[in-house]
C-alpha atoms as a PDB file:
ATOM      1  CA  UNK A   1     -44.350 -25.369   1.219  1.00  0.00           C
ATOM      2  CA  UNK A   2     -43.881 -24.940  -3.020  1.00  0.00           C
ATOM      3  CA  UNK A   3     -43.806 -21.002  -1.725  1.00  0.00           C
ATOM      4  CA  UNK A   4     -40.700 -21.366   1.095  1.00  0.00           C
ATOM      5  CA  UNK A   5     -38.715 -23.417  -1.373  1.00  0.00           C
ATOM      6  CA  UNK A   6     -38.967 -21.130  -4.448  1.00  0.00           C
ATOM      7  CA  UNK A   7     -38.234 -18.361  -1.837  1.00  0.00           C
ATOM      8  CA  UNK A   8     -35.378 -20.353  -0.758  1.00  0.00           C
ATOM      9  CA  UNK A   9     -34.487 -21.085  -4.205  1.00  0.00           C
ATOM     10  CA  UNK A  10     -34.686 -17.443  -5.123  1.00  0.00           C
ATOM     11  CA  UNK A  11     -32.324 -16.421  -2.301  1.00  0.00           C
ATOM     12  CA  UNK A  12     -29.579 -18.924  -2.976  1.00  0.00           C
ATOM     13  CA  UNK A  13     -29.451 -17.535  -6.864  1.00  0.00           C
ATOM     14  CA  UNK A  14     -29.341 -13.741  -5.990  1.00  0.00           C
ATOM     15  CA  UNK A  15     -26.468 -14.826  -3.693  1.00  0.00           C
ATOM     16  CA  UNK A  16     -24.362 -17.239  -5.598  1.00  0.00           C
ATOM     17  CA  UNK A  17     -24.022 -14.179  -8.089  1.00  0.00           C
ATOM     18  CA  UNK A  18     -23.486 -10.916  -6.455  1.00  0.00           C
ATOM     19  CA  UNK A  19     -20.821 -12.713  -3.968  1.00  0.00           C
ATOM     20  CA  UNK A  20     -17.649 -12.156  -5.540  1.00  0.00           C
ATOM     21  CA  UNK A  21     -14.959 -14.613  -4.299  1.00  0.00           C
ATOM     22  CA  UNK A  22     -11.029 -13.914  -5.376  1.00  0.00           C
ATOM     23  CA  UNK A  23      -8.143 -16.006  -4.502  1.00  0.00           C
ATOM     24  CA  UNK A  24      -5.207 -15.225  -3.411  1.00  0.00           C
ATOM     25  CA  UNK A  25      -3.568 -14.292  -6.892  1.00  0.00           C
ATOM     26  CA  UNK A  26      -2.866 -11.521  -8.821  1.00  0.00           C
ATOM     27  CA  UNK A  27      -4.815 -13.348 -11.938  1.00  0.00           C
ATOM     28  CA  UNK A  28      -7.391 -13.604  -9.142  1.00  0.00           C
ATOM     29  CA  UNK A  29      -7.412 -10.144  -7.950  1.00  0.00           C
ATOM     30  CA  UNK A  30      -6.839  -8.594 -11.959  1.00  0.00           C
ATOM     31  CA  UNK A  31     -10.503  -9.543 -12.340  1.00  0.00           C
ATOM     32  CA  UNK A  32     -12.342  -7.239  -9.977  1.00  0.00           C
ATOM     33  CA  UNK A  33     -13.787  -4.166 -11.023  1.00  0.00           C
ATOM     34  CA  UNK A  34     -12.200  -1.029 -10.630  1.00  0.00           C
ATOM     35  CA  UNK A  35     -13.857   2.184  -9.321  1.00  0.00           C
ATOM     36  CA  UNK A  36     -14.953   4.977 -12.039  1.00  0.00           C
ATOM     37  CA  UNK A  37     -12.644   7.359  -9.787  1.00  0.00           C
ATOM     38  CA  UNK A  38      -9.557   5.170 -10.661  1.00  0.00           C
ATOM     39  CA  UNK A  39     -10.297   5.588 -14.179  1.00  0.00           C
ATOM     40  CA  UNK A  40     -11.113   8.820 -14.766  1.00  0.00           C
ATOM     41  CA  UNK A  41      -8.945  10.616 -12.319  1.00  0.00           C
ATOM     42  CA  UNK A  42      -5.977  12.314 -14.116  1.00  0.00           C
ATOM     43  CA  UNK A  43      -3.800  11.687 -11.300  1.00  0.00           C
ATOM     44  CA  UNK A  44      -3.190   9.444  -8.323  1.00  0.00           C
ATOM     45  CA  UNK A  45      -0.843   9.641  -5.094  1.00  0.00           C
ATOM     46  CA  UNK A  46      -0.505   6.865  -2.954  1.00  0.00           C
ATOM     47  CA  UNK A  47       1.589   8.415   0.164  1.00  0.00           C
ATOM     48  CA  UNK A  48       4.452   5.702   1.623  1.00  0.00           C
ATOM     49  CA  UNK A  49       5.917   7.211   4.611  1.00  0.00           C
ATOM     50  CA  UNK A  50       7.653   5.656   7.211  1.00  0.00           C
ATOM     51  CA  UNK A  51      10.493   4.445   9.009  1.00  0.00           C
ATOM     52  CA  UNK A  52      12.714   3.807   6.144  1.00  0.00           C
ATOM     53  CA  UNK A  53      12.635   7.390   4.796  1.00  0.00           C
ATOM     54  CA  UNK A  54      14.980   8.562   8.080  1.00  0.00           C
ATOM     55  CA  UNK A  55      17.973   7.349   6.427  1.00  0.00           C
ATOM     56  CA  UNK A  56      16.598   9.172   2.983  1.00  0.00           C
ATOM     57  CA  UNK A  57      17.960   6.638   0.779  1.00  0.00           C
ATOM     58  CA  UNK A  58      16.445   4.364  -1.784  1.00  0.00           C
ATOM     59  CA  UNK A  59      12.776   3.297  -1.323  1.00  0.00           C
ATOM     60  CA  UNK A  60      10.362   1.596   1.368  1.00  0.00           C
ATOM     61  CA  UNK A  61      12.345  -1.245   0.325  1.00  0.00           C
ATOM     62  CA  UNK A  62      15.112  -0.558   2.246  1.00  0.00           C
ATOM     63  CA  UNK A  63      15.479  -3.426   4.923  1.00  0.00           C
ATOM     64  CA  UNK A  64      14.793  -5.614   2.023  1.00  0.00           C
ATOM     65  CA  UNK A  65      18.004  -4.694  -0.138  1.00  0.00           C
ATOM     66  CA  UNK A  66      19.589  -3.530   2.681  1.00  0.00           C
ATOM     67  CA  UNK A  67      19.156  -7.100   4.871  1.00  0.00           C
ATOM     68  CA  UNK A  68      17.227  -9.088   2.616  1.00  0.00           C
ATOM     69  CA  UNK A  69      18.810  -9.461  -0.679  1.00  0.00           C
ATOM     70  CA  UNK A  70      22.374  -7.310   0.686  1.00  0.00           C
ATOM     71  CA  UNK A  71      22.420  -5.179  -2.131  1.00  0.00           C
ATOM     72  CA  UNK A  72      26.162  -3.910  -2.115  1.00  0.00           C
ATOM     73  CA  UNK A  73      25.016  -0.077  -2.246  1.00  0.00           C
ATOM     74  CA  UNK A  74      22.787  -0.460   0.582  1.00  0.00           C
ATOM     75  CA  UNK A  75      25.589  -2.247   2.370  1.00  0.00           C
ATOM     76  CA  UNK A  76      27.929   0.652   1.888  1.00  0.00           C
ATOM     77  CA  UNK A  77      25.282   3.167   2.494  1.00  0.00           C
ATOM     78  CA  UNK A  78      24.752   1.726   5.901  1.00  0.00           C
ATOM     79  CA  UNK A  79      29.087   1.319   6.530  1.00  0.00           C
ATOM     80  CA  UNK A  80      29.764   4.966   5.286  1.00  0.00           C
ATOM     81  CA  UNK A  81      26.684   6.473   7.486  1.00  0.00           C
ATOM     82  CA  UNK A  82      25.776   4.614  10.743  1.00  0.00           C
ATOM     83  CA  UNK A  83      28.069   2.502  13.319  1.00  0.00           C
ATOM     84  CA  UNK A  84      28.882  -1.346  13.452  1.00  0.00           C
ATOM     85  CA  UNK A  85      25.619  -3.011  14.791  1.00  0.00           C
ATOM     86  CA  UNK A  86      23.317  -0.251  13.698  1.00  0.00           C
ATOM     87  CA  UNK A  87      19.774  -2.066  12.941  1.00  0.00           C
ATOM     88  CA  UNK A  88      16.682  -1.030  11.371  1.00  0.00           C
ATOM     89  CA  UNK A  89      15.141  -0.573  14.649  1.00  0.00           C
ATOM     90  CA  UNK A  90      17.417   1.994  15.369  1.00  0.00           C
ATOM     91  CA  UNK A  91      15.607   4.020  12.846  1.00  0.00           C
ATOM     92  CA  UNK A  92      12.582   4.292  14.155  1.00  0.00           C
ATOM     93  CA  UNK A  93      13.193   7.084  16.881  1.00  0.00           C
ATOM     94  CA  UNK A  94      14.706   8.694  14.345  1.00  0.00           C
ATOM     95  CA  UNK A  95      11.203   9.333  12.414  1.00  0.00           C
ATOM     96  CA  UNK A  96       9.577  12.587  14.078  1.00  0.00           C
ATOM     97  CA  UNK A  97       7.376  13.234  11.014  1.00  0.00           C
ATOM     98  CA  UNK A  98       7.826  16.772  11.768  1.00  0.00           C
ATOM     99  CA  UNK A  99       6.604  17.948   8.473  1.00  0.00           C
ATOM    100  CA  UNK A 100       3.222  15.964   8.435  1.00  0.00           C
ATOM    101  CA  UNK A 101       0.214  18.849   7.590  1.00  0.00           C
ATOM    102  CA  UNK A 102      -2.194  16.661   6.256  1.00  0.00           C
ATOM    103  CA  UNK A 103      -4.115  19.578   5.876  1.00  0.00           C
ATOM    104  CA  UNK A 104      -1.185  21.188   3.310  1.00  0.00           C
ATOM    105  CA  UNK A 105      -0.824  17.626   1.563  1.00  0.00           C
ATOM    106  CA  UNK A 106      -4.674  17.745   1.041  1.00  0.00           C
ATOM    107  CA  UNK A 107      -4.737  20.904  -0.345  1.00  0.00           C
ATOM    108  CA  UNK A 108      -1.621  20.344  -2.611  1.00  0.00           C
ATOM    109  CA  UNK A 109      -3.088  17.206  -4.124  1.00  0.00           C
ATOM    110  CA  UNK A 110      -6.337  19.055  -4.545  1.00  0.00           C
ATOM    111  CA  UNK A 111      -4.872  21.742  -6.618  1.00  0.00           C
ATOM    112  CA  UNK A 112      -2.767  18.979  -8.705  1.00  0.00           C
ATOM    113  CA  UNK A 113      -6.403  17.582  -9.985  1.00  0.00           C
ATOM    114  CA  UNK A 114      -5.110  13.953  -7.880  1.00  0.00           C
ATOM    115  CA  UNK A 115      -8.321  11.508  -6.482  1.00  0.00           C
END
């Protein structure tokens, strides 16, 4: 019986510290570890492509200034280029990717020295 309980005992340590718990905060989050790659890679591409490139203006933000927070130049980007009752939705047949070569992008970032 002494045995199972140390056992027991044992177990509940190793797992109360090698569980890592974060919150739902950047503080929270700030305090993991990073991987060595992050670190010592000289550079790093995240790749954001989607819907809101078609109309090739501003950032993946769009909808948000453009709806959102009605940024004026969004606003008058949207008058100037698209009809009355043009939505974001209307984007999205729009997007053909037609220049997606993962293959080329992998290569490219390769030869930049990215991880």
């Amino acid at each position: 019986m002494k045995y199972s309980a140390s056992i027991f005992v044992l177990v509940i340590l190793v797992f109360s510290f090698t569980d890592c718990q974060y919150q739902p905060t950047w503080d929270s989050l700030d305090k993991r570890p990073l991987p060595d790659w992050y670190d010592e890679a000289k550079v790093g591409i995240f790749m954001h492509w989607g819907v809101y490139s078609v109309p090739s203006f501003g950032s993946e933000w769009f909808w948000y200034k453009w709806k959102g927070t009605k940024d004026s130049t969004y606003i008058e980007f949207m008058e100037k280029n698209y009809p009355p009752g043009f939505s974001y939705a209307d984007f999205a047949p729009m997007f053909k990717a037609e220049f997606y070569d993962p293959t080329k992008w992998a290569a490219l970032f390769q030869q930049s020295g990215a991880k």
